[in-house]
N, C-alpha and C. Protein backbone atom coordinates (compact mmCIF):
# COMPACT_ATOMS: atom_id res chain seq x y z
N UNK A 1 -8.74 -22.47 -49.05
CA UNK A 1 -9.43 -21.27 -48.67
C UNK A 1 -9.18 -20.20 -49.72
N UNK A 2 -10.26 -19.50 -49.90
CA UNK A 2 -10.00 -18.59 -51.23
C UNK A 2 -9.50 -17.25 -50.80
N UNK A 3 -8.72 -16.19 -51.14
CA UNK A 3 -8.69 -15.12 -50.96
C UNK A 3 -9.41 -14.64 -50.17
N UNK A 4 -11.23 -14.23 -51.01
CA UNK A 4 -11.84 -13.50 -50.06
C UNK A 4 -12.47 -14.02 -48.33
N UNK A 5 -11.91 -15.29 -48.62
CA UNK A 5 -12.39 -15.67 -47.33
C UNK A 5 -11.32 -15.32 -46.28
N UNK A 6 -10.66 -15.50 -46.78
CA UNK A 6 -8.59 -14.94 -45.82
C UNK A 6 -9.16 -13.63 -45.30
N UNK A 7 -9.54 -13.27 -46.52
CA UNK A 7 -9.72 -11.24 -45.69
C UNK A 7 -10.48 -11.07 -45.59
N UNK A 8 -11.87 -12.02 -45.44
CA UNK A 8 -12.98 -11.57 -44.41
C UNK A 8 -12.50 -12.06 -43.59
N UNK A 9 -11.65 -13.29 -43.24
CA UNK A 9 -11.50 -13.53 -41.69
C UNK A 9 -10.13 -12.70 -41.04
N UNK A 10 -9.47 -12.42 -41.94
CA UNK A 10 -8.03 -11.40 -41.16
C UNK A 10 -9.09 -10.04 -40.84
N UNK A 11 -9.89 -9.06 -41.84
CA UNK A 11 -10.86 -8.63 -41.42
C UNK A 11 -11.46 -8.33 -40.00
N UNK A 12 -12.42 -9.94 -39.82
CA UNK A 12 -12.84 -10.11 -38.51
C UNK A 12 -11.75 -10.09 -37.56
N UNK A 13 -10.99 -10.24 -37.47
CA UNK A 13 -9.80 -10.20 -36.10
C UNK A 13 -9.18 -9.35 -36.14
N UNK A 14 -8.75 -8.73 -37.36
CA UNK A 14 -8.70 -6.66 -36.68
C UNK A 14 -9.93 -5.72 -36.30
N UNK A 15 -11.10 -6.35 -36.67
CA UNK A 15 -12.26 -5.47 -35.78
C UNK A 15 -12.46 -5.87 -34.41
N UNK A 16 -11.93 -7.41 -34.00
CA UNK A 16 -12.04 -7.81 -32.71
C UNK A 16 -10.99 -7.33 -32.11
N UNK A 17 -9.49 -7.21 -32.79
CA UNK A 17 -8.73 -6.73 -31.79
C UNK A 17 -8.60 -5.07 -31.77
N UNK A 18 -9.41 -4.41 -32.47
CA UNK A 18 -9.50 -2.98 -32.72
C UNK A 18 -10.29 -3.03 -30.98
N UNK A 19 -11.63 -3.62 -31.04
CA UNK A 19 -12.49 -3.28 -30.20
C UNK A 19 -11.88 -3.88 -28.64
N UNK A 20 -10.95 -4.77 -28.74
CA UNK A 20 -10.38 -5.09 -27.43
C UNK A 20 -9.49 -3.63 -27.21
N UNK A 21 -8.48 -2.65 -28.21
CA UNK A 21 -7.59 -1.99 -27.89
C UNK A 21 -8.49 -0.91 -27.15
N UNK A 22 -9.69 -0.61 -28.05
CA UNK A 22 -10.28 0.35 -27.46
C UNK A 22 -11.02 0.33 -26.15
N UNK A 23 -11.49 -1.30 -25.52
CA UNK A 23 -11.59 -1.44 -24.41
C UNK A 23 -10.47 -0.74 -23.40
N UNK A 24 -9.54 -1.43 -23.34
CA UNK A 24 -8.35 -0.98 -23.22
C UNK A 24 -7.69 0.14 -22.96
N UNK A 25 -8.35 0.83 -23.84
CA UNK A 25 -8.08 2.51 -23.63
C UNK A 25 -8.56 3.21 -22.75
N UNK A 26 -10.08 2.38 -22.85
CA UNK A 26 -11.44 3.26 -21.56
C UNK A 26 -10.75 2.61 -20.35
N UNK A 27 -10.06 1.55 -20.14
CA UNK A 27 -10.11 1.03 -18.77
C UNK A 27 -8.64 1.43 -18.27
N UNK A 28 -7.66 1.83 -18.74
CA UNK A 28 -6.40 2.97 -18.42
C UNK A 28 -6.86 4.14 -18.22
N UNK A 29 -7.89 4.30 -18.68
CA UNK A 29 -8.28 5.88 -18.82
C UNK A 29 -8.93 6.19 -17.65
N UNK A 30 -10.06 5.01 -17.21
CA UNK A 30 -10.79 5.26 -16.03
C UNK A 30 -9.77 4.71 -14.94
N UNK A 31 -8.45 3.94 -14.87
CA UNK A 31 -7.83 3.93 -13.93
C UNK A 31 -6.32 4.63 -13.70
N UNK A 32 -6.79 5.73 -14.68
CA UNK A 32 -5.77 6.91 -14.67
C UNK A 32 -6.33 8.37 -14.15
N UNK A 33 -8.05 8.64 -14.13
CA UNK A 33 -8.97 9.16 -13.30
C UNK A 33 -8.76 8.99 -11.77
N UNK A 34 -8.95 7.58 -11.65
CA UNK A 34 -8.68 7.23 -10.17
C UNK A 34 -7.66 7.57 -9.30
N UNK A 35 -6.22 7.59 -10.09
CA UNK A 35 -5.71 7.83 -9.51
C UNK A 35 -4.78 9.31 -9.29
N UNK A 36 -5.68 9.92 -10.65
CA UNK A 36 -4.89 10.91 -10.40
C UNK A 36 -5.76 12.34 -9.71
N UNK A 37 -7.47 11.72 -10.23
CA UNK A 37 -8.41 12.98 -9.37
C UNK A 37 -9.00 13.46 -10.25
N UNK A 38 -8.80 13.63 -11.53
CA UNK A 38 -9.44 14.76 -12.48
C UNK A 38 -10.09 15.93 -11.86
N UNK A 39 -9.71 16.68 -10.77
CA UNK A 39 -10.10 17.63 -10.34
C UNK A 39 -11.01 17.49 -8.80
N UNK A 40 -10.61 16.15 -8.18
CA UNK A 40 -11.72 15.51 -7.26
C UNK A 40 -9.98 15.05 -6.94
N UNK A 41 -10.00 14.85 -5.32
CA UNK A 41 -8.40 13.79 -5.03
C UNK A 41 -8.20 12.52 -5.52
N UNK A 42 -7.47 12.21 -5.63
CA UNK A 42 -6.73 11.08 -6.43
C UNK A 42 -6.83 10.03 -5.63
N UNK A 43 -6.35 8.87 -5.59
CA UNK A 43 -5.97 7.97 -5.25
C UNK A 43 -4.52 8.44 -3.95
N UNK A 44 -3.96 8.99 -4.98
CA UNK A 44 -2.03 9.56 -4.72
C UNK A 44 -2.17 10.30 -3.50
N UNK A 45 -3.36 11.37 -3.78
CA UNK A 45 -3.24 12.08 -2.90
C UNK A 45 -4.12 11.81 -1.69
N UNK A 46 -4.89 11.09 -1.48
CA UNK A 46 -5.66 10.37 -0.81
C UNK A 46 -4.89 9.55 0.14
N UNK A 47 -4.12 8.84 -0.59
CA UNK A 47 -3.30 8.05 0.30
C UNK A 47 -2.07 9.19 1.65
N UNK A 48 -1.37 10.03 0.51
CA UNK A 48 -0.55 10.80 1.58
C UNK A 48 -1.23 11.57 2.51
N UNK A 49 -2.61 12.09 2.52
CA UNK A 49 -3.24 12.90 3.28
C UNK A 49 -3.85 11.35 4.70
N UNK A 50 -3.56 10.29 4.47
CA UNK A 50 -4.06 9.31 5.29
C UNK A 50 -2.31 9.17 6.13
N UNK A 51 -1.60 8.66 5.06
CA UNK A 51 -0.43 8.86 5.97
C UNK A 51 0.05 10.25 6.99
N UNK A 52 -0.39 11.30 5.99
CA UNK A 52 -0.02 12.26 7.24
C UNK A 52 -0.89 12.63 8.29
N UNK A 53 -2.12 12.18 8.50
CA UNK A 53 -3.16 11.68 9.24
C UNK A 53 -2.59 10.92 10.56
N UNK A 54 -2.13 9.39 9.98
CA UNK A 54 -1.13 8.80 10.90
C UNK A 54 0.01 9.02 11.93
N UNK A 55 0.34 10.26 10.77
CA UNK A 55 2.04 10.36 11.09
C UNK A 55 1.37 11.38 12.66
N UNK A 56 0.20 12.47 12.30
CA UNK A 56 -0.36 13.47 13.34
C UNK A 56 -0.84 12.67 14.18
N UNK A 57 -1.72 11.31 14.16
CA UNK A 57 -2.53 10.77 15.24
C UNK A 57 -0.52 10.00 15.98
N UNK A 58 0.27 9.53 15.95
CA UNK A 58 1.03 9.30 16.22
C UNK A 58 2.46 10.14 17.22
N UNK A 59 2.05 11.12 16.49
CA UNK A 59 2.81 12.59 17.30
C UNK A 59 1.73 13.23 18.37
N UNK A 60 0.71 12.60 18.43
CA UNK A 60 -0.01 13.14 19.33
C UNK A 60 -0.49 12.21 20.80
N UNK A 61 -0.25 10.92 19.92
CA UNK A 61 0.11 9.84 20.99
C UNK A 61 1.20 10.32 22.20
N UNK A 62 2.29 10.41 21.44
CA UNK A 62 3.55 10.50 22.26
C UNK A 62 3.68 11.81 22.99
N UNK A 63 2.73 12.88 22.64
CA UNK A 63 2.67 13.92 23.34
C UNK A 63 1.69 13.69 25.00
N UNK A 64 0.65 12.84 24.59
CA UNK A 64 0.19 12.20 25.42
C UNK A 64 0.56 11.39 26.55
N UNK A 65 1.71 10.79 26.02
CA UNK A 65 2.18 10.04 26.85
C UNK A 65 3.20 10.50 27.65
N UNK A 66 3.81 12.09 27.46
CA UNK A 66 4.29 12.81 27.62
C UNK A 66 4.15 13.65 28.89
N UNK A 67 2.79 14.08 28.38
CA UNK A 67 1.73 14.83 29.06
C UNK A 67 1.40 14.04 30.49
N UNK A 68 1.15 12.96 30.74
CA UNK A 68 1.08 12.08 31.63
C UNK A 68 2.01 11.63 32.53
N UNK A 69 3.32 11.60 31.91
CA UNK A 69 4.13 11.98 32.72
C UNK A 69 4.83 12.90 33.62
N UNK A 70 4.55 14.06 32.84
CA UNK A 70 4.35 15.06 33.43
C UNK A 70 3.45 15.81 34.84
N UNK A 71 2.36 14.97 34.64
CA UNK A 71 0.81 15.15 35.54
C UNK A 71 1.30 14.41 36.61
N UNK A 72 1.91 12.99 36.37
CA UNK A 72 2.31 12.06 37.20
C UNK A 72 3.13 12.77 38.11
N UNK A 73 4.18 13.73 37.70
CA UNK A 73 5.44 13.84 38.31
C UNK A 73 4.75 14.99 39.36
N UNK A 74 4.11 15.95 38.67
CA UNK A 74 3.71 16.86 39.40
C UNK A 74 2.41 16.39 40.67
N UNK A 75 1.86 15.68 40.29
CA UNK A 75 0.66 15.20 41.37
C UNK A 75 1.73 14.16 42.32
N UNK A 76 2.42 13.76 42.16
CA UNK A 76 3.65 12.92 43.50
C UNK A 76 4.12 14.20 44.15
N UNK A 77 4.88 15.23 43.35
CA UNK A 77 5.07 16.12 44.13
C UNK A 77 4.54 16.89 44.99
N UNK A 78 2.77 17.31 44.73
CA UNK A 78 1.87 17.94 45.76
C UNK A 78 1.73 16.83 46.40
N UNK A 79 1.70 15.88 47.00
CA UNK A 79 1.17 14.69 47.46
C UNK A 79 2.57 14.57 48.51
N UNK A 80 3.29 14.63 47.79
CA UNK A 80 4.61 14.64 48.87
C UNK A 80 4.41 15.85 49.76
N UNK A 81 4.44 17.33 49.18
CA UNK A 81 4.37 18.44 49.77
C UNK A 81 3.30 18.91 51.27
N UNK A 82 2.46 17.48 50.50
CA UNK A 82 1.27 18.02 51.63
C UNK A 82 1.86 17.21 52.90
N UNK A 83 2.06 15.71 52.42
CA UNK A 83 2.91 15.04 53.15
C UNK A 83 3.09 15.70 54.10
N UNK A 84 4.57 16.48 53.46
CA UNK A 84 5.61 16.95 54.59
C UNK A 84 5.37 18.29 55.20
N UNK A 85 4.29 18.70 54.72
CA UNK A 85 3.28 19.93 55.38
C UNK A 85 2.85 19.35 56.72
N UNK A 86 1.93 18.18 56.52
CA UNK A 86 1.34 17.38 57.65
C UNK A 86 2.07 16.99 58.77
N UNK A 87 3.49 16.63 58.15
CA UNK A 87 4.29 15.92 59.42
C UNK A 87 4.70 17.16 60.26
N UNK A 88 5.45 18.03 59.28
CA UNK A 88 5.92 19.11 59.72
C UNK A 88 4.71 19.93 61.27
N UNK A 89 3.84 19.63 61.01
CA UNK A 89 2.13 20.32 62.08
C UNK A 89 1.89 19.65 63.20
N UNK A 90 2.76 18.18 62.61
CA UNK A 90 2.43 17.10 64.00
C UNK A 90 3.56 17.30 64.68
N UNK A 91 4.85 17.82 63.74
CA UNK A 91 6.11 17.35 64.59
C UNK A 91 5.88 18.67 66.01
N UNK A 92 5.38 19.76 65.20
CA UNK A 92 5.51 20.86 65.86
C UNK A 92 4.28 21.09 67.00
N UNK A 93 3.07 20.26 66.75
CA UNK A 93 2.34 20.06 67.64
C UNK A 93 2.96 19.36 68.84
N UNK A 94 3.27 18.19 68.71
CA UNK A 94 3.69 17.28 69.69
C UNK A 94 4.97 17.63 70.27
């Protein structure tokens, strides 16, 4: 192989691997956009605004379930009250 053929072909494979680096560059670049927002939310921040989403639909569960117990306790208690309203009307009737 002669010289100039060496460095047309070393040549060709630094323009191929030039044009792979610069692939390369665009596709870090567009998945360094993604995740960071360029002025639009990120990926990053996308995600924590979903977790704290969770973390609120979750604290609101348990307030719920809370809440219900509460309703529970108090509706036994009128229910009793009337109860012993009622007996109390019969005892004193009869």
């Amino acid at each position: 192989m002669s010289d100039d053929t060496q460095a047309a072909v070393m040549q060709a494979q630094i323009e191929a691997t030039a044009e792979s680096v610069a692939d390369i560059a665009l596709h870090v670049s567009q998945i360094d956009c993604a995740l960071r927002g360029n002025g639009r939310k990120g990926l990053f921040t996308k995600h924590e605004l979903l977790e704290t989403r969770v973390a609120s639909l979750e604290e609101f569960t348990n307030e719920v379930k809370a809440l219900r117990l509460w309703m529970f306790t108090g509706v036994a208690a009128l229910v009793g009250s009337v109860v012993w309203s009622a007996a109390q009307m019969y005892l004193k009737a009869g």
